[in-house]
PDB file of N, CA and C in Angstrom:
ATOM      1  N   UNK A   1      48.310 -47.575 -17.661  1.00  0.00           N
ATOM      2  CA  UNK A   1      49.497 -47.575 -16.839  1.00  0.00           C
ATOM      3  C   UNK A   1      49.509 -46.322 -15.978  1.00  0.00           C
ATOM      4  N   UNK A   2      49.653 -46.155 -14.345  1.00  0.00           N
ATOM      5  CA  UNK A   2      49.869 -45.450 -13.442  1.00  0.00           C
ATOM      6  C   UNK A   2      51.601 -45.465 -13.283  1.00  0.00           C
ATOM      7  N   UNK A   3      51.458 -43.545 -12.969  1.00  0.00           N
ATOM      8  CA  UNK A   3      52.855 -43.921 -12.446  1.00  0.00           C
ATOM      9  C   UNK A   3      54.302 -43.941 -13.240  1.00  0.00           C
ATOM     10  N   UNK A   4      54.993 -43.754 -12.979  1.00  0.00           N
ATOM     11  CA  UNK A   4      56.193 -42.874 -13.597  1.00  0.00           C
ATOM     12  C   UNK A   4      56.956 -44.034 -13.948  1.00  0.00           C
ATOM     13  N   UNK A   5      58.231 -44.025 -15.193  1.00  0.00           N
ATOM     14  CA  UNK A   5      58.866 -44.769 -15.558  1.00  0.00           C
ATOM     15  C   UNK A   5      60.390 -44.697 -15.192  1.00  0.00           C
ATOM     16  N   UNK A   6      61.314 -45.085 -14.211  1.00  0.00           N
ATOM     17  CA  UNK A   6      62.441 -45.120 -13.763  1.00  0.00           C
ATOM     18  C   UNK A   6      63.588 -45.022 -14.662  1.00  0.00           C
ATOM     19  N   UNK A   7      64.725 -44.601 -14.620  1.00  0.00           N
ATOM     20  CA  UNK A   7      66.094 -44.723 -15.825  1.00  0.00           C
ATOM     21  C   UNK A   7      66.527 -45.761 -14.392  1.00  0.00           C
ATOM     22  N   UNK A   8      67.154 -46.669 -15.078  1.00  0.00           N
ATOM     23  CA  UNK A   8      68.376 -47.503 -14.039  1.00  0.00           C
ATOM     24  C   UNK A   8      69.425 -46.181 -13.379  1.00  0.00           C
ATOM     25  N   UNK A   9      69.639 -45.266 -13.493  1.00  0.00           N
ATOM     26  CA  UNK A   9      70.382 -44.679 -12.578  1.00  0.00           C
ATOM     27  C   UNK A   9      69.163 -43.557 -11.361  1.00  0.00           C
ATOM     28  N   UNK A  10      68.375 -43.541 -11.828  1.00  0.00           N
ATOM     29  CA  UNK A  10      67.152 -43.424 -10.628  1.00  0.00           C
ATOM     30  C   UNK A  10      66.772 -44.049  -9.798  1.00  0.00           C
ATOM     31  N   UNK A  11      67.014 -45.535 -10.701  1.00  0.00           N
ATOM     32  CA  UNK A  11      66.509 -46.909  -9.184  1.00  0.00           C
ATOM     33  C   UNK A  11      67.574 -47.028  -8.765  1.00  0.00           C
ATOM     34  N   UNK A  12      69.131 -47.086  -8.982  1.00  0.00           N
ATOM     35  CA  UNK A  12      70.065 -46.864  -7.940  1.00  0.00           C
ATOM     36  C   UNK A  12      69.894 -45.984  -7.461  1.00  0.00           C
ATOM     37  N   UNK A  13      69.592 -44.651  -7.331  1.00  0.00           N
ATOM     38  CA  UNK A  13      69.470 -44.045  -6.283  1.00  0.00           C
ATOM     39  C   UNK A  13      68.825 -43.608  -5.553  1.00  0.00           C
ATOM     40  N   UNK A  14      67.797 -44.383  -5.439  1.00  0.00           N
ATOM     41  CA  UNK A  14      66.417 -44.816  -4.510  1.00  0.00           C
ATOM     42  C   UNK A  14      66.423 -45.585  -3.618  1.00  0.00           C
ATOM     43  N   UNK A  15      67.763 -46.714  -4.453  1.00  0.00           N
ATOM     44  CA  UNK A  15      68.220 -47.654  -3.627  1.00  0.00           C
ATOM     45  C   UNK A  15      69.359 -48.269  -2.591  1.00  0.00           C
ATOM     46  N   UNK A  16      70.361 -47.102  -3.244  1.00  0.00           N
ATOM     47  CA  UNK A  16      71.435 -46.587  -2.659  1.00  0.00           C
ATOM     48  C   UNK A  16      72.763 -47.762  -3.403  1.00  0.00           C
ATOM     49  N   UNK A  17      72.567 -48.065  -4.656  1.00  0.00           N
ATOM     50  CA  UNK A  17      73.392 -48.877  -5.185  1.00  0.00           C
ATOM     51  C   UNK A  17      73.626 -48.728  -6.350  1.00  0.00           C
ATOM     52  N   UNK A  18      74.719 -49.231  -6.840  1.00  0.00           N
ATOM     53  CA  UNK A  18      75.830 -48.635  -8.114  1.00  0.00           C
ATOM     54  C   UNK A  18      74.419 -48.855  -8.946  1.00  0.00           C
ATOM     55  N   UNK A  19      74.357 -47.797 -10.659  1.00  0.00           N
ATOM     56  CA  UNK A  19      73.816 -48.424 -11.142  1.00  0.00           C
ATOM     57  C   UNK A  19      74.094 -49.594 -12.476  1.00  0.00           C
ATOM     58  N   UNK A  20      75.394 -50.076 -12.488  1.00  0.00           N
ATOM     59  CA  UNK A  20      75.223 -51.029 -12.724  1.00  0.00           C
ATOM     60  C   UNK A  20      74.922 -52.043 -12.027  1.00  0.00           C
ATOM     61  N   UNK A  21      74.770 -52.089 -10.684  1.00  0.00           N
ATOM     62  CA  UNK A  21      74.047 -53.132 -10.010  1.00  0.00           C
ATOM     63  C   UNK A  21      72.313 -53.662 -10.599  1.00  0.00           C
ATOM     64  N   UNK A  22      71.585 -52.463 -10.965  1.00  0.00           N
ATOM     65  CA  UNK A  22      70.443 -52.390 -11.559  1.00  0.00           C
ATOM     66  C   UNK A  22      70.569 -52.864 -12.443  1.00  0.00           C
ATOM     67  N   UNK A  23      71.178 -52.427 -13.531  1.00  0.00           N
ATOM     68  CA  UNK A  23      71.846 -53.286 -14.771  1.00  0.00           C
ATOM     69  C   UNK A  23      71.471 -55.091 -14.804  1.00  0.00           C
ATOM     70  N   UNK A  24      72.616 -55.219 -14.170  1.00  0.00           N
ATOM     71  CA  UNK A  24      72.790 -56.868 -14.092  1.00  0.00           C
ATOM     72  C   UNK A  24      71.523 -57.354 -13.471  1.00  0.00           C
ATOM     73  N   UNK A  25      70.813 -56.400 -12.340  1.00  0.00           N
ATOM     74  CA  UNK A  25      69.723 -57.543 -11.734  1.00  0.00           C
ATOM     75  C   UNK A  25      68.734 -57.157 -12.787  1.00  0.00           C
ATOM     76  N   UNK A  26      68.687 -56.818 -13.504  1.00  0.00           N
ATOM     77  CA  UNK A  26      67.695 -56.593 -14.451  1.00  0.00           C
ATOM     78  C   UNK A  26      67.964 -57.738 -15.640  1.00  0.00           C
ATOM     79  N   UNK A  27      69.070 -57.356 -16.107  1.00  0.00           N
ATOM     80  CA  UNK A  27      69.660 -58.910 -17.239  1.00  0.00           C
ATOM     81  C   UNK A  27      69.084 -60.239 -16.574  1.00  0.00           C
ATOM     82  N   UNK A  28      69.377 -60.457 -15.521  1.00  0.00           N
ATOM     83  CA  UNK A  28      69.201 -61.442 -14.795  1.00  0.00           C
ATOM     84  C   UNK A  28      67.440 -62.001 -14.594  1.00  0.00           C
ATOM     85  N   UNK A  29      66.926 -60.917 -14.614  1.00  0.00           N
ATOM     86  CA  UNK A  29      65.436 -60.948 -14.851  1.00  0.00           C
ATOM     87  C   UNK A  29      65.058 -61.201 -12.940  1.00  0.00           C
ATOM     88  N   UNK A  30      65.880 -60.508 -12.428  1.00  0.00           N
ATOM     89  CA  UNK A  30      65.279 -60.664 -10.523  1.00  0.00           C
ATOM     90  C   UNK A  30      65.112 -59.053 -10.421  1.00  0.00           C
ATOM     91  N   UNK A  31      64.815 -58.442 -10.989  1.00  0.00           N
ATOM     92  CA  UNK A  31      63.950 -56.942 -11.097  1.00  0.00           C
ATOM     93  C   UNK A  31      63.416 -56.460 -12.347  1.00  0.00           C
ATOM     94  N   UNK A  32      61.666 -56.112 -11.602  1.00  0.00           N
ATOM     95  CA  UNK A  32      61.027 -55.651 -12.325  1.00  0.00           C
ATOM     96  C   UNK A  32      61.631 -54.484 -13.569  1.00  0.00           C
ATOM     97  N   UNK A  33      61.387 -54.964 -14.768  1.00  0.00           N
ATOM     98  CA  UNK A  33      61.915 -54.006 -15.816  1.00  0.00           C
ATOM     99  C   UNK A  33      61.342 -53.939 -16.734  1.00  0.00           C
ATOM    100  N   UNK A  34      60.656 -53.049 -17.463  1.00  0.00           N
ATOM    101  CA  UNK A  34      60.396 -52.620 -18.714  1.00  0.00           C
ATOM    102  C   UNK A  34      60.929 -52.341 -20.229  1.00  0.00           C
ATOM    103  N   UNK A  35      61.406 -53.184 -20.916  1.00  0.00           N
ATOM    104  CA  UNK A  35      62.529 -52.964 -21.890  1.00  0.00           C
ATOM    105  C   UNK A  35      61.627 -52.129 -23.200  1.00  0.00           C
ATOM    106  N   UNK A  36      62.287 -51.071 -23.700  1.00  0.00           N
ATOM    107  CA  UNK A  36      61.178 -50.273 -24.841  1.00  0.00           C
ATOM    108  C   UNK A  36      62.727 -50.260 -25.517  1.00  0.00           C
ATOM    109  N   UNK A  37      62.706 -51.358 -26.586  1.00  0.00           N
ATOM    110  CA  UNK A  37      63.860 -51.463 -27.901  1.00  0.00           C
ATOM    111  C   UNK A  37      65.002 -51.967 -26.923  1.00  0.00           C
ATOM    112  N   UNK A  38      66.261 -50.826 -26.873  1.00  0.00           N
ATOM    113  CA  UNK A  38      67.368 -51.379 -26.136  1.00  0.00           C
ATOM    114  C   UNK A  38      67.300 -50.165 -25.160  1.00  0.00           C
ATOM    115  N   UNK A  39      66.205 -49.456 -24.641  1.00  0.00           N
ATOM    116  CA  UNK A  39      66.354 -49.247 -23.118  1.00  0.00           C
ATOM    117  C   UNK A  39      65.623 -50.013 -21.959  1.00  0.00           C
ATOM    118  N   UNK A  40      65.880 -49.536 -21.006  1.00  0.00           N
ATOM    119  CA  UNK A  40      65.272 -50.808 -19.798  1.00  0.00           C
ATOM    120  C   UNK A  40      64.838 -49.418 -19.171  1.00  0.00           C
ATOM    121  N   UNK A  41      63.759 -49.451 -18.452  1.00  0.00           N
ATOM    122  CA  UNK A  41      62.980 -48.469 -17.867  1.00  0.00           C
ATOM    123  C   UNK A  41      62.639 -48.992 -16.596  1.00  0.00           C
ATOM    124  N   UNK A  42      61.827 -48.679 -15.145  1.00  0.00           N
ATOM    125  CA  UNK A  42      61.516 -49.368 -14.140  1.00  0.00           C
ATOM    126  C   UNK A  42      60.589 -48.624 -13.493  1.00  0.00           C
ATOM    127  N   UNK A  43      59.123 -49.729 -13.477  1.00  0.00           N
ATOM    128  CA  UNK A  43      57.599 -48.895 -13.035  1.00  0.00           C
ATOM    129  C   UNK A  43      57.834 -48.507 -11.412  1.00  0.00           C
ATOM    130  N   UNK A  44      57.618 -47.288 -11.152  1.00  0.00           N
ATOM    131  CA  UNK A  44      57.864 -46.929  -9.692  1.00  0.00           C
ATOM    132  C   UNK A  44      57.109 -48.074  -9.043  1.00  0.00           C
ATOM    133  N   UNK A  45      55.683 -48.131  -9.013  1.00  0.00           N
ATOM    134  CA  UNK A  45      55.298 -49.178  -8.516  1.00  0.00           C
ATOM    135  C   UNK A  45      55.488 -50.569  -8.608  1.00  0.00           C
ATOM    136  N   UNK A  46      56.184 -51.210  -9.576  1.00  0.00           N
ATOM    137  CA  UNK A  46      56.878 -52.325  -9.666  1.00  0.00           C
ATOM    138  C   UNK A  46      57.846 -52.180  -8.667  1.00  0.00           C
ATOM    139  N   UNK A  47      58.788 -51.425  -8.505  1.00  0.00           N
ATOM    140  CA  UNK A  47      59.895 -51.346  -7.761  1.00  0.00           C
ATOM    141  C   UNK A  47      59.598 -51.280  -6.299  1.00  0.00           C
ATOM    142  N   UNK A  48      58.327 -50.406  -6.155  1.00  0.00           N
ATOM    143  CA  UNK A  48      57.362 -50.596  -4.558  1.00  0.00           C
ATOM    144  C   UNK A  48      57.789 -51.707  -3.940  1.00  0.00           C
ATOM    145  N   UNK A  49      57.025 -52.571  -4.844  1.00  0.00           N
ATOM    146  CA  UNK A  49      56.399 -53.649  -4.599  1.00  0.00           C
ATOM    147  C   UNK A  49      57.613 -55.171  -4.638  1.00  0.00           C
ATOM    148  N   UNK A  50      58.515 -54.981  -5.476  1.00  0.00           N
ATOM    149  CA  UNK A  50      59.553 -55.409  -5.441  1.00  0.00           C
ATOM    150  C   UNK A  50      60.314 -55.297  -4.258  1.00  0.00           C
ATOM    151  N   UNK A  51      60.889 -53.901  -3.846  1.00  0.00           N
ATOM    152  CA  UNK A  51      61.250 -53.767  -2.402  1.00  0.00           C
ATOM    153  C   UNK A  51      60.225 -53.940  -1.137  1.00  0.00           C
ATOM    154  N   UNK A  52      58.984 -54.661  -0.736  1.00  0.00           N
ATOM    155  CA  UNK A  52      58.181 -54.916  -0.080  1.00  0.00           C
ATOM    156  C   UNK A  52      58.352 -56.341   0.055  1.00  0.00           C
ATOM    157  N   UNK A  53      58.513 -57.063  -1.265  1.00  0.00           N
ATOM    158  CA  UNK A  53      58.687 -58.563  -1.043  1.00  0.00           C
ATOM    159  C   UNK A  53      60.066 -58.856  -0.291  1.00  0.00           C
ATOM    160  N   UNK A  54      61.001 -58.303  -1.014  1.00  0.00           N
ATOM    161  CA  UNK A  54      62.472 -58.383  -0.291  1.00  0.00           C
ATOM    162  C   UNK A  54      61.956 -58.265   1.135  1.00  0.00           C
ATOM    163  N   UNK A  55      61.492 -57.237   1.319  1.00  0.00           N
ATOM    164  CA  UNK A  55      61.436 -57.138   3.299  1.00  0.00           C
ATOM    165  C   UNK A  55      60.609 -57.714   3.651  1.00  0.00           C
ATOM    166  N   UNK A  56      59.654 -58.811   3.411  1.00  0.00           N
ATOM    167  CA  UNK A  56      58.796 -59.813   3.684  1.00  0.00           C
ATOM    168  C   UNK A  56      59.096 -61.094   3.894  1.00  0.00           C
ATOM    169  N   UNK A  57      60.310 -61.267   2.851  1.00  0.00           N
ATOM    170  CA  UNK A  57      61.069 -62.547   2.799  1.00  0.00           C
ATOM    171  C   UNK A  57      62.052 -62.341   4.043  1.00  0.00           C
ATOM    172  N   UNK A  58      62.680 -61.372   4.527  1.00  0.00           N
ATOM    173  CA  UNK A  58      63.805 -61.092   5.166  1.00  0.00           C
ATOM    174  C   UNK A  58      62.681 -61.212   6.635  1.00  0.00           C
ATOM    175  N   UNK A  59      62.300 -61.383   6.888  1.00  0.00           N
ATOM    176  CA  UNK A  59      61.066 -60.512   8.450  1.00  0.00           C
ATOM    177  C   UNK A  59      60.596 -62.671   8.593  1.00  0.00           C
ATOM    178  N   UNK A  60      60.423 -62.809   7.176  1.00  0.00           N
ATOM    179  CA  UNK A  60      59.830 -64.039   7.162  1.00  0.00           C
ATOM    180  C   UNK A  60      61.280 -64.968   7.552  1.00  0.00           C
ATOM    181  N   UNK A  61      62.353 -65.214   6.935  1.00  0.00           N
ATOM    182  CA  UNK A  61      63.465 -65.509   7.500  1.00  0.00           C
ATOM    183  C   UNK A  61      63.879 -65.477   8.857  1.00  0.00           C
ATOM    184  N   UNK A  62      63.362 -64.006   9.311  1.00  0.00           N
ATOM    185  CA  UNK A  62      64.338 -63.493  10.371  1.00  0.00           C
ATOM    186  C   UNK A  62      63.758 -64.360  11.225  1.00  0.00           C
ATOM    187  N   UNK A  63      62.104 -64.754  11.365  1.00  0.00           N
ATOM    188  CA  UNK A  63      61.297 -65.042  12.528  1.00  0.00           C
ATOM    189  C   UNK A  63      61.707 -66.284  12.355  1.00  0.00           C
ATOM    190  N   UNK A  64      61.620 -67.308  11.348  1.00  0.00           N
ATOM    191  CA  UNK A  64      62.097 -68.847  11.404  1.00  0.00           C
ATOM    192  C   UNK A  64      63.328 -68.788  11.769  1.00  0.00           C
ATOM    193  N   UNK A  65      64.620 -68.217  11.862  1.00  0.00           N
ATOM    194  CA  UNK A  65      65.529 -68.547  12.015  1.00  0.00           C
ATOM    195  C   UNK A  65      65.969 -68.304  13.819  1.00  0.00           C
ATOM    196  N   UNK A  66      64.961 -67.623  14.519  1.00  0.00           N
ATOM    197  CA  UNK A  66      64.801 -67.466  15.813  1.00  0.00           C
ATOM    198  C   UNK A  66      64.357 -68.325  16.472  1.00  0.00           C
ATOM    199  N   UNK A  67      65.572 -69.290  17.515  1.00  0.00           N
ATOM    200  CA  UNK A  67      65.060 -69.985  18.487  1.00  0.00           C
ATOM    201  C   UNK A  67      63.484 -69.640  19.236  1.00  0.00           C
ATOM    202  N   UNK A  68      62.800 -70.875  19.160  1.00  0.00           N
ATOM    203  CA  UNK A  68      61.802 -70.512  20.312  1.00  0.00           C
ATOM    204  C   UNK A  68      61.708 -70.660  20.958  1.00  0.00           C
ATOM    205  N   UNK A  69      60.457 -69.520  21.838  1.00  0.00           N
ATOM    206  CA  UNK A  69      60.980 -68.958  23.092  1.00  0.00           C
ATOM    207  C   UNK A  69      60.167 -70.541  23.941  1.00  0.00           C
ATOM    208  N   UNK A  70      59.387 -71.359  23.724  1.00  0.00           N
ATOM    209  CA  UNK A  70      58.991 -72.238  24.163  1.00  0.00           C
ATOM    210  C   UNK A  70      60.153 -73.199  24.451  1.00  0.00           C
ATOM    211  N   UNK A  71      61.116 -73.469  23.579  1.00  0.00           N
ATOM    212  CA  UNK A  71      62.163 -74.677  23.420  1.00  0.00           C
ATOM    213  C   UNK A  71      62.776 -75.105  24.775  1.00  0.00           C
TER     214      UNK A  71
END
């Protein structure tokens, strides 16, 4: 394993959101998380890579949802 292990109040503020927001998307299982007993931890590079897809999907959205310029 590379790479540092996150507290949920680190990935909120990397991310700029409450950290119980981290919390719940973590329960929820829609962010990468590491559970060791009853803490939840978060691989910097999981979280990379996590916030890379989000802006891939959003870029990928943005372009389908744009009239074309042919039409």
């Amino acid at each position: 394993m590379t790479g540092a292990l996150l507290t949920a109040d680190q990935v909120a503020r990397l991310l700029g959101v409450p950290t119980s927001w981290v919390y719940e998307q973590s329960r929820r299982g829609l962010i990468p998380t590491v559970t060791l007993g009853r803490y939840r931890r978060y691989r910097s590079e999981a979280i990379d890579e996590w916030i890379e897809e989000r802006e891939a999907r959003a870029s990928a959205r943005k372009a389908r949802d744009q009239p074309s310029a042919a039409g």
